[in-house]
Protein backbone atom coordinates (compact mmCIF):
# COMPACT_ATOMS: atom_id res chain seq x y z
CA UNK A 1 11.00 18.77 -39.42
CA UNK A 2 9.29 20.48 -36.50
CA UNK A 3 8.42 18.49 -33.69
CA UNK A 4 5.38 19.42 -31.88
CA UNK A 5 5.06 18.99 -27.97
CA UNK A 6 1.58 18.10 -26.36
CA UNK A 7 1.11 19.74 -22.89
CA UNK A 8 0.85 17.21 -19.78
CA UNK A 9 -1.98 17.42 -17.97
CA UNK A 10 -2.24 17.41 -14.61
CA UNK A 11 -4.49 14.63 -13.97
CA UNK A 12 -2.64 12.57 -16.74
CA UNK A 13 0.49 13.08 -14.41
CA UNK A 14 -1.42 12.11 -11.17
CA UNK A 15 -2.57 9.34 -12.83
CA UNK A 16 0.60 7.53 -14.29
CA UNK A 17 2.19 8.30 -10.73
CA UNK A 18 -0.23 6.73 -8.78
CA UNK A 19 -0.29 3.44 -10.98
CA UNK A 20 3.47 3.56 -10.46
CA UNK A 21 3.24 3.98 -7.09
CA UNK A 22 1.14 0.99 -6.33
CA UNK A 23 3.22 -1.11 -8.97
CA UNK A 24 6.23 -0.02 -7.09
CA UNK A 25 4.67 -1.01 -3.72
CA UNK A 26 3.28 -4.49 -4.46
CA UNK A 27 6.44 -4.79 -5.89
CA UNK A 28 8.18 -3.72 -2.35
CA UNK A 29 7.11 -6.31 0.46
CA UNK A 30 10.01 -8.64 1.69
CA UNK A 31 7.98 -9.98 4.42
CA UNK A 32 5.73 -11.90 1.82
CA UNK A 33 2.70 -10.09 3.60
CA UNK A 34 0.12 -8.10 1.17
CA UNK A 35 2.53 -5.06 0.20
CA UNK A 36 0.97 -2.56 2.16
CA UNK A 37 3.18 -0.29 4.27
CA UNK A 38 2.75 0.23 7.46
CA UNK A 39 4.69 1.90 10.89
CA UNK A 40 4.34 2.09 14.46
CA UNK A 41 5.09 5.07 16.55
CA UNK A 42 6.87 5.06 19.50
CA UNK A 43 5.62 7.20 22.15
CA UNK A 44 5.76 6.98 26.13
CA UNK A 45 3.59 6.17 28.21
CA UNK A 46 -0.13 7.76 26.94
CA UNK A 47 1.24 9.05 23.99
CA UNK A 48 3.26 11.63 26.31
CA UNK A 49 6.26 13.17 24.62
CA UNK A 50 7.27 11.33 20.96
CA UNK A 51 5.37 11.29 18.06
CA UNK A 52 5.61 10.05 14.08
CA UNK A 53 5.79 11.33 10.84
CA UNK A 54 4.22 11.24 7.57
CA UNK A 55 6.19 12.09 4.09
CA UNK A 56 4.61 13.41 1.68
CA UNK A 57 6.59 12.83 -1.31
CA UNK A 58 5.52 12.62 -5.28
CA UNK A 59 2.22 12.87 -4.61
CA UNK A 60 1.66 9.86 -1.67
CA UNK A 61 1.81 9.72 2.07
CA UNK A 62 4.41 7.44 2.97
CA UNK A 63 3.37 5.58 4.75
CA UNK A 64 0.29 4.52 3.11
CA UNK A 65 -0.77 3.11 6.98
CA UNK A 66 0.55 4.63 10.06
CA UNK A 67 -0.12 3.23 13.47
CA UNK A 68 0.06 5.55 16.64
CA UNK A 69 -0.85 5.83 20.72
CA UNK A 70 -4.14 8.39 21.08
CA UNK A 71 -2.55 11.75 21.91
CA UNK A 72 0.54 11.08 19.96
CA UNK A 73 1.79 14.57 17.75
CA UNK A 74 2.08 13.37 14.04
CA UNK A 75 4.33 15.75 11.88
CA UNK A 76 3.23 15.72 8.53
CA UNK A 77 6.23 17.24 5.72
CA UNK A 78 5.85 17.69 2.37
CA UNK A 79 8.59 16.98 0.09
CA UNK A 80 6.97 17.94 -2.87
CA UNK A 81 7.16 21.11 -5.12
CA UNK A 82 3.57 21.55 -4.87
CA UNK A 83 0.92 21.89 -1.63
CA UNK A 84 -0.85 19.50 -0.24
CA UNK A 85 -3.15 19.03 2.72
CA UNK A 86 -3.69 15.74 5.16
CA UNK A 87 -7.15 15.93 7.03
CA UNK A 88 -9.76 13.23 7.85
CA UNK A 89 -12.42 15.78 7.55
CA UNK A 90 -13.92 15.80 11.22
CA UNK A 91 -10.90 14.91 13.17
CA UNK A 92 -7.44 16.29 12.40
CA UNK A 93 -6.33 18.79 9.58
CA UNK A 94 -2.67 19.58 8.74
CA UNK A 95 -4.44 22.67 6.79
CA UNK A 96 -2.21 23.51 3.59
CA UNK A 97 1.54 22.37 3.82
CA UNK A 98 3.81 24.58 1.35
CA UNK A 99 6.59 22.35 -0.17
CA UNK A 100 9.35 21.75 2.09
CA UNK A 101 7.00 22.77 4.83
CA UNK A 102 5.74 20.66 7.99
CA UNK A 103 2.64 20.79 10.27
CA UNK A 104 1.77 18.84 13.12
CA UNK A 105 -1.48 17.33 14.55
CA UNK A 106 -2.53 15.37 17.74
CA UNK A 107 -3.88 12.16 16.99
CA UNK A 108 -6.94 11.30 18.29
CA UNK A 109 -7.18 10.91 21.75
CA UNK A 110 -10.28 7.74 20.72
CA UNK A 111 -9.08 4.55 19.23
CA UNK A 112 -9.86 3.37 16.04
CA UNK A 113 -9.15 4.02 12.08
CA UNK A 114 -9.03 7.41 10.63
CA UNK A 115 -8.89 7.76 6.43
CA UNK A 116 -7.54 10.72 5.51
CA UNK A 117 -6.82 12.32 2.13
CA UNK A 118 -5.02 15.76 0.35
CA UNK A 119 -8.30 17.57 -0.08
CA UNK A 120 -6.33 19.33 -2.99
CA UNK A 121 -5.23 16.18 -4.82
CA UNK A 122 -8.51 14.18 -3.69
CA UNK A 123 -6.14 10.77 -5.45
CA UNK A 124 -3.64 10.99 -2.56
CA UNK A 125 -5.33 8.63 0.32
CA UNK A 126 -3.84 7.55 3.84
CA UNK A 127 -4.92 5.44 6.52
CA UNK A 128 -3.97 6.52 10.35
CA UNK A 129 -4.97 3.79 13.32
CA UNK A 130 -5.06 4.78 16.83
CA UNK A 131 -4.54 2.02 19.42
């Protein structure tokens, strides 16, 4: 008996990933808050020397929410086998990150909230907050 194999799509993939990934993070909260993730950078004084990072890693930025000082560098790496971007579309842009590559960007130097995306995998969505 031959067995035959149906391809995997792309956007089949991206799809059962991302409902994993949000299973897996409601799932994830020991603080008994709402299951979003969320960090704080440490920086000195005005966002002078420091900075933070964001992982990009099977198709997500980790974390989902990432709260830094105005003027703070945020280092971006990808961990995945594929590129990806991180850009708010006005504000910052990593530009395209090869896998196992990094790129850096200043935070913005104004407070508020920034969305930001992969403009290659449009799915992939992050939040950065500037306080």
């Amino acid at each position: 008996m031959t067995r035959t194999r149906l391809p995997i799509r792309p956007h089949h993939l991206a799809v059962a990933l991302a409902g994993a990934l949000i299973t897996l993070t409601g799932c994830s909260s020991s603080s008994g808050g709402s299951g979003s993730t969320a960090a704080t950078a440490s920086s000195g004084a005005s966002g002078a020397g420091g900075g933070s990072t964001i992982v990009i890693n099977s198709f997500a930025f980790s974390p989902a929410t990432l709260t830094v000082h105005p003027g703070v560098t945020v280092t971006v790496k990808n961990q995945d086998s594929t590129a990806h971007t991180a850009t708010d579309g006005s504000v910052f842009d990593t530009g395209t990150i090869g896998p196992g590559k990094s790129a850096t960007f200043t935070a913005p130097k104004k407070p508020g909230t920034y969305s930001y995306i992969c403009t290659i995998h449009q799915f992939m969505k992050g939040t950065l907050t500037v306080s």
